[in-house]
Protein backbone atom coordinates (compact mmCIF):
# COMPACT_ATOMS: atom_id res chain seq x y z
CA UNK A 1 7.01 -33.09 49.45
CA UNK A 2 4.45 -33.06 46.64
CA UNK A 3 1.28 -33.67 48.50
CA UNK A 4 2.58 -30.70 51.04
CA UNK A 5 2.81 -28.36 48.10
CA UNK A 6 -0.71 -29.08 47.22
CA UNK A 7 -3.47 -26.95 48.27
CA UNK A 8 -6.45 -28.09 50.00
CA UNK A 9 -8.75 -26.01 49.08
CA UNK A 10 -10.05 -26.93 45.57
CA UNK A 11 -10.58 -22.90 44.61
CA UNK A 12 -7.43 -22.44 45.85
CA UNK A 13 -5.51 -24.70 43.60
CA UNK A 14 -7.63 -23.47 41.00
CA UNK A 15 -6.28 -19.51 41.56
CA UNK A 16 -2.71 -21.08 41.77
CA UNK A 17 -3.66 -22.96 38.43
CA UNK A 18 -4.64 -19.49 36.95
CA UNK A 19 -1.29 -17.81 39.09
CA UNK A 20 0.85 -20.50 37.10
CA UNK A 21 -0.35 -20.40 33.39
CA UNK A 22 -0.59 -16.61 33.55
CA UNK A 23 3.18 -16.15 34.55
CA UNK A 24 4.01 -18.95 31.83
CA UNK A 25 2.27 -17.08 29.49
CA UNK A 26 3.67 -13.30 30.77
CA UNK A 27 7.54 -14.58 31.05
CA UNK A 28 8.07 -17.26 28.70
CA UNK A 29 6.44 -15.28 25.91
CA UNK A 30 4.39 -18.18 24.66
CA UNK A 31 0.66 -19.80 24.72
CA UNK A 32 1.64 -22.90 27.31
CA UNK A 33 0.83 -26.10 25.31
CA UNK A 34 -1.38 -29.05 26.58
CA UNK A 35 1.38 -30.44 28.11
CA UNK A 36 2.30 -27.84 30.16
CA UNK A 37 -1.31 -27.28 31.24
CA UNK A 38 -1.66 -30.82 32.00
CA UNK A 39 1.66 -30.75 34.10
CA UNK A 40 0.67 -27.70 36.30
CA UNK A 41 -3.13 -29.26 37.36
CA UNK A 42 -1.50 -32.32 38.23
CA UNK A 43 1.33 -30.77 40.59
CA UNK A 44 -1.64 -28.49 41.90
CA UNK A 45 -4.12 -32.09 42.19
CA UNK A 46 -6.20 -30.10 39.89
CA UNK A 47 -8.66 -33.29 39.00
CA UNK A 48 -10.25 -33.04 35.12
CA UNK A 49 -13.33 -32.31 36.30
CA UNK A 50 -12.41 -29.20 37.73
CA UNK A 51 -10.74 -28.36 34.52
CA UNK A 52 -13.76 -28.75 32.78
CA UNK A 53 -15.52 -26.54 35.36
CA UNK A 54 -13.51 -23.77 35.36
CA UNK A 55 -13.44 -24.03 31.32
CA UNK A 56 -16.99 -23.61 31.36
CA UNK A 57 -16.50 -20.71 33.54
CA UNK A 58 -13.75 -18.83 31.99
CA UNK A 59 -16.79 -17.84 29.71
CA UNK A 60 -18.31 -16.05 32.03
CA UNK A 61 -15.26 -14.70 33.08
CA UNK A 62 -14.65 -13.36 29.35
CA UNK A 63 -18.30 -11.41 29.19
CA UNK A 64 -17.83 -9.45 32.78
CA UNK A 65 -14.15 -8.58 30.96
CA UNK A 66 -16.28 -7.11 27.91
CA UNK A 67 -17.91 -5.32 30.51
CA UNK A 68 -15.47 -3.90 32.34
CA UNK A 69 -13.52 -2.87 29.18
CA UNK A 70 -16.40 -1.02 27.82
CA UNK A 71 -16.24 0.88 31.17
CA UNK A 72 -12.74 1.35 30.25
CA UNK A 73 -11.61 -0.39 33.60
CA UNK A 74 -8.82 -1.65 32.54
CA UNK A 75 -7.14 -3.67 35.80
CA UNK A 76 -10.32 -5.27 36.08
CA UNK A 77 -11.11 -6.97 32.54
CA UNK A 78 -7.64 -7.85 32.45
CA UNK A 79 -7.97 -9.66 35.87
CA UNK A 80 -11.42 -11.34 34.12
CA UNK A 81 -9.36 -12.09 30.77
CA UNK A 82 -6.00 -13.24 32.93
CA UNK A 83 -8.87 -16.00 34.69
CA UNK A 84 -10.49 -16.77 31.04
CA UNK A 85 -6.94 -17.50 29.34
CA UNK A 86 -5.57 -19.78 32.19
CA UNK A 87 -8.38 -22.32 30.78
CA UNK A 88 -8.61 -21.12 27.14
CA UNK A 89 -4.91 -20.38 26.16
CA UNK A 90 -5.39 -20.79 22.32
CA UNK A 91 -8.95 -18.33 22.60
CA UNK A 92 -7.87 -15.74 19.98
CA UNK A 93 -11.52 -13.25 20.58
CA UNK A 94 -9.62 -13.36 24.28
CA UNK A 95 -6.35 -12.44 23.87
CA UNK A 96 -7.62 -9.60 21.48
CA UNK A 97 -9.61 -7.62 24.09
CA UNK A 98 -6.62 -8.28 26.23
CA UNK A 99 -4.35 -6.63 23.79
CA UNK A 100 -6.92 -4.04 23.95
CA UNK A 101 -7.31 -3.42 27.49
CA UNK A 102 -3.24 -3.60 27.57
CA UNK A 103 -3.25 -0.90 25.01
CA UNK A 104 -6.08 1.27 26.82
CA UNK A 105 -4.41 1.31 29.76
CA UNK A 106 -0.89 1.84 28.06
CA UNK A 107 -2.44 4.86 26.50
CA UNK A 108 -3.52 5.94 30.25
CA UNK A 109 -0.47 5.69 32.23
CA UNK A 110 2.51 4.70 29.33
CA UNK A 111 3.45 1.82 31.23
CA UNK A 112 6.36 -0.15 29.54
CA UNK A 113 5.23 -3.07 30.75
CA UNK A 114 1.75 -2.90 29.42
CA UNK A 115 3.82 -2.13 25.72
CA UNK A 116 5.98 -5.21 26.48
CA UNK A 117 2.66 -7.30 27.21
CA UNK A 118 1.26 -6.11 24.19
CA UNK A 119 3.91 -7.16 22.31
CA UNK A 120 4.18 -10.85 23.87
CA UNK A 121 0.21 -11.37 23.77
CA UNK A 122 0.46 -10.64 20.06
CA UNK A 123 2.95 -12.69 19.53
CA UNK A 124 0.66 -15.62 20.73
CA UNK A 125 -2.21 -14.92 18.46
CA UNK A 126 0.39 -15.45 15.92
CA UNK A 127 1.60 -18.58 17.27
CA UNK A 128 -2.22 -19.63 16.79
CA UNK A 129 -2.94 -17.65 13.84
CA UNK A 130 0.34 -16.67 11.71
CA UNK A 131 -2.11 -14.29 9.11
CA UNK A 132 -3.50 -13.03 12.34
CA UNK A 133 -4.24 -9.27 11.02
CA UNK A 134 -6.17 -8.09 14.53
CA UNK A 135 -3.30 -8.59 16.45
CA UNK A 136 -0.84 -6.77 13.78
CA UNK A 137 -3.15 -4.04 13.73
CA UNK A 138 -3.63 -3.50 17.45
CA UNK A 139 0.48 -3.81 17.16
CA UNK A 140 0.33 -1.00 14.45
CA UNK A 141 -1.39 1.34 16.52
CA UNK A 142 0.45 0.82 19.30
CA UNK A 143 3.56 1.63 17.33
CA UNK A 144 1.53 4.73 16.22
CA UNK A 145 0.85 6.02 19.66
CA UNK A 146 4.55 5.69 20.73
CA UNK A 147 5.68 7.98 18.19
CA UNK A 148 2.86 10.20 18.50
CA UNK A 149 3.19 10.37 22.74
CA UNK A 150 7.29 10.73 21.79
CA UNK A 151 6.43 14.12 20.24
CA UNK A 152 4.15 15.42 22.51
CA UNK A 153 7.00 14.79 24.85
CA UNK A 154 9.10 17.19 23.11
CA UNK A 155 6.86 19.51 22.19
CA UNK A 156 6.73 19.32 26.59
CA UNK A 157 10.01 19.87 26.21
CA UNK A 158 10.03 22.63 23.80
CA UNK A 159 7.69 24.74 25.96
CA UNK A 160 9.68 24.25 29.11
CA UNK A 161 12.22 26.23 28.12
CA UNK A 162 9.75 29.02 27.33
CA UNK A 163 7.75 28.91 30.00
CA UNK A 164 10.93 28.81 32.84
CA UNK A 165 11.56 31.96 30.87
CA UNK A 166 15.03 31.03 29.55
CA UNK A 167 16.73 33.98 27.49
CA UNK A 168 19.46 30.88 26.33
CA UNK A 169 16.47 28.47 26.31
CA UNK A 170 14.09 31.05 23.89
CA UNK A 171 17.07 31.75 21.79
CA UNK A 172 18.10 27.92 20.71
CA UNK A 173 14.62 27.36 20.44
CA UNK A 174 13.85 30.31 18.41
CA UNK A 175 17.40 29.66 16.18
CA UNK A 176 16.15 26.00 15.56
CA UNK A 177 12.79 26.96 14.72
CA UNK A 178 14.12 29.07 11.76
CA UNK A 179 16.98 27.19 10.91
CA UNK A 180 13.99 24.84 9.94
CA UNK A 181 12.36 27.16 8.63
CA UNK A 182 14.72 28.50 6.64
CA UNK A 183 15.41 25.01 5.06
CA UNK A 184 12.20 24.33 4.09
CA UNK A 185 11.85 27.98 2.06
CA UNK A 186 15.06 27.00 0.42
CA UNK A 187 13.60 23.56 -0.58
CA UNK A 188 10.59 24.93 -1.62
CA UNK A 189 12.75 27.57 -3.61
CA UNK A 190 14.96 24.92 -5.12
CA UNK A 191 11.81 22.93 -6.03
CA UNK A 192 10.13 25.77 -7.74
CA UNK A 193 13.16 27.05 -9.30
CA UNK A 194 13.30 22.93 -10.82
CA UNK A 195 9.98 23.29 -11.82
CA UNK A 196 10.26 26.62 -13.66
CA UNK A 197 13.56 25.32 -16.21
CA UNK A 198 11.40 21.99 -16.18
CA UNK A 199 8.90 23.46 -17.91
CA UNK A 200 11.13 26.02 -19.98
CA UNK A 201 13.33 23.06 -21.18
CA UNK A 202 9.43 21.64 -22.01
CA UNK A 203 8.14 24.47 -24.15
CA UNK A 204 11.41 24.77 -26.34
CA UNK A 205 11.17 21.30 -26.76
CA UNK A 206 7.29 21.46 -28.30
CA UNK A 207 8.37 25.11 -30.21
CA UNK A 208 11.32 22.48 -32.12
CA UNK A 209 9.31 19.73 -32.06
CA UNK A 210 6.63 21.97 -34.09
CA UNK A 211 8.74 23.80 -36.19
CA UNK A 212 9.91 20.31 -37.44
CA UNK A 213 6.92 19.30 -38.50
CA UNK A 214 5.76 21.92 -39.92
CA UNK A 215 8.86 22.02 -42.13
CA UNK A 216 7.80 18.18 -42.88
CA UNK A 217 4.45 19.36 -43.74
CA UNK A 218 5.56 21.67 -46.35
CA UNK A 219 8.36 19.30 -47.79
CA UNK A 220 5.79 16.50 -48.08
CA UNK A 221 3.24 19.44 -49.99
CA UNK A 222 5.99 20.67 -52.11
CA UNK A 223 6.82 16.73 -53.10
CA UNK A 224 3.45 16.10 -53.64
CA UNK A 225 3.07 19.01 -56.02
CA UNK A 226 6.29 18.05 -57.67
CA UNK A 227 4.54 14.79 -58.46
CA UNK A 228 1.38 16.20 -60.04
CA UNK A 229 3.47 18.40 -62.24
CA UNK A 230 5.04 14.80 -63.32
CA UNK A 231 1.80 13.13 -63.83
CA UNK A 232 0.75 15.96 -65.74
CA UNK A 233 3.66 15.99 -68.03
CA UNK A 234 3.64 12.03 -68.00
CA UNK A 235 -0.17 12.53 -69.32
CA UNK A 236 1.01 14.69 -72.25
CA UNK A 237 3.84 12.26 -73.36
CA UNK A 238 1.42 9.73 -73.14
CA UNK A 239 -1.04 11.54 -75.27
CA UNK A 240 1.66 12.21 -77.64
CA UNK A 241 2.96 8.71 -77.91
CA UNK A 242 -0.88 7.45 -78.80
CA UNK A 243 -1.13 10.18 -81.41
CA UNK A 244 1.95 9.07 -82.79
CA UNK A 245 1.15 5.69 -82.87
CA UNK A 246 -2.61 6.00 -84.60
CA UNK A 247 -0.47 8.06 -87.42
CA UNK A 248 2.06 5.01 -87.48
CA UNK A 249 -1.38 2.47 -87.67
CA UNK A 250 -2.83 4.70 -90.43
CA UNK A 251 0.51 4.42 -92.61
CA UNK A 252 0.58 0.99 -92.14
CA UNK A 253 -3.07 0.09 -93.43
CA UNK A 254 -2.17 2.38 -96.37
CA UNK A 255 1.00 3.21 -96.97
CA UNK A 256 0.18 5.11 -100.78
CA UNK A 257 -2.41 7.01 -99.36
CA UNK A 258 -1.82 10.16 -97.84
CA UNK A 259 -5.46 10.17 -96.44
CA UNK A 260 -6.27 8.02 -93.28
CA UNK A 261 -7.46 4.82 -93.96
CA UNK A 262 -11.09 3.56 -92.33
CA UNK A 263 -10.40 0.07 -90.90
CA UNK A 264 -14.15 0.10 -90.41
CA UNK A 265 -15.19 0.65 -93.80
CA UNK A 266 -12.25 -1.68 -95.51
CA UNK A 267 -13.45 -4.42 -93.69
CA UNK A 268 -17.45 -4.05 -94.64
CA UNK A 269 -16.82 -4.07 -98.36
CA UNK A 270 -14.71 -7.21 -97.80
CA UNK A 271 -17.82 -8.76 -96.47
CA UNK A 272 -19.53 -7.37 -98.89
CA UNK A 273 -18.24 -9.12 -101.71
């Protein structure tokens, strides 16, 4: 049973080979491990040396898909990429121009199975590479045309009821467009009007917020006048106290005199004699 399900022709059971790892890769939504590539060349009598071969060529196989994609013929570098992955399944250069060429063509014909592909195929490069960021960006912008081709589809839409010439069609179309409108003024309206008693609330804020400090300005002047008026006065008690006192000194160096005493000249005609 085995050896009838083998092919006789060696490039035969090498497009089965490529038939068999592609579908594994397409359905089961994973890169096939070494095991599994090892299982399907032996079930196909797929020798190692013919492995090695067709290795060699899935090479060449990757620069005529380069080729083909800069031609933007898509079904044809994916055909060239399908035949370089069967042999390279962890080649992460390969399944990125395959995500590419899935996405050119997506962006062609919107094909939902060219979006699922894309999805599975980056999926892969993250099995290989989990900080893959190629693959999340090609994912990114196909999430980014899908919403964009989603409008365009209504804007379609939009337009076919004008252009059938629709009375009810114009009128829902016209009421929704100023119902939106009309939303949008009041929102603007609503934000102005914020903005306006935002910035009133502001300014009476900064009028208080002056008038405060200016009267702190004028209590600290008025404080600091108070003070020199207090030093001043302090100044004259002062000056009063010292007079007093050199009166007090002069009574006590001669108390029977009525006529200040000279320390100065007391104490010279003590040395004297």
């Amino acid at each position: 049973m085995a050896e009838s399900n083998n092919p006789t022709n060696p490039n035969d059971a090498i497009e089965l080979y490529i038939q068999r790892v592609t579908e594994l890769s397409q359905l089961g939504q994973k890169i096939p491990t070494n095991q599994d590539l090892l299982k399907i060349a032996s079930e196909l009598g797929i020798s190692d040396e013919e492995i090695q071969s067709a290795q060699r060529q899935s090479q060449a196989h990757f620069i005529r898909a380069q080729g083909y994609s800069n031609l933007r013929h898509w079904d044809d570098a994916i055909v060239e990429l399908q035949e370089a992955l069967a042999f390279n399944p962890f080649n992460l250069p390969m399944l990125h121009l395959l995500i590419t060429c899935y996405l050119g063509r997506w962006k062609d014909k919107h094909n939902s199975q060219d979006e699922e592909q894309i999805r599975i195929r980056v999926k892969q490069c993250l099995e290989i590479q989990p900080d893959d960021q190629e693959s999340l960006n090609l994912l990114a912008q196909l999430d980014k045309l899908i919403i964009t081709y989603k409008y365009q589809l209504w804007g379609l839409g939009a337009l076919g009821l004008l252009t059938v010439g629709s009375l009810t069609g114009f009128l829902i179309l016209n009421n929704l467009s100023l119902n939106l409108f009309s939303k949008n003024d009041q929102k603007i309206d609503s934000i102005k009007n914020e903005l306006v008693n935002e910035i009133g609330n502001l300014k009476d804020e900064q009028i208080l917020l002056y008038n405060q400090l200016l009267q702190e300005i004028k209590a600290q002047e008025t404080l600091d006048t108070n003070r020199q008026l207090e030093v001043e006065i302090l100044k004259k008690d002062l000056k009063q106290l010292n007079e007093q006192y050199q009166e007090l000194l002069k009574k006590v160096d001669n108390p029977n005199s009525n006529t200040p005493s000279n320390p100065l000249t007391d104490d010279d005609t003590t040395s004297n004699e």
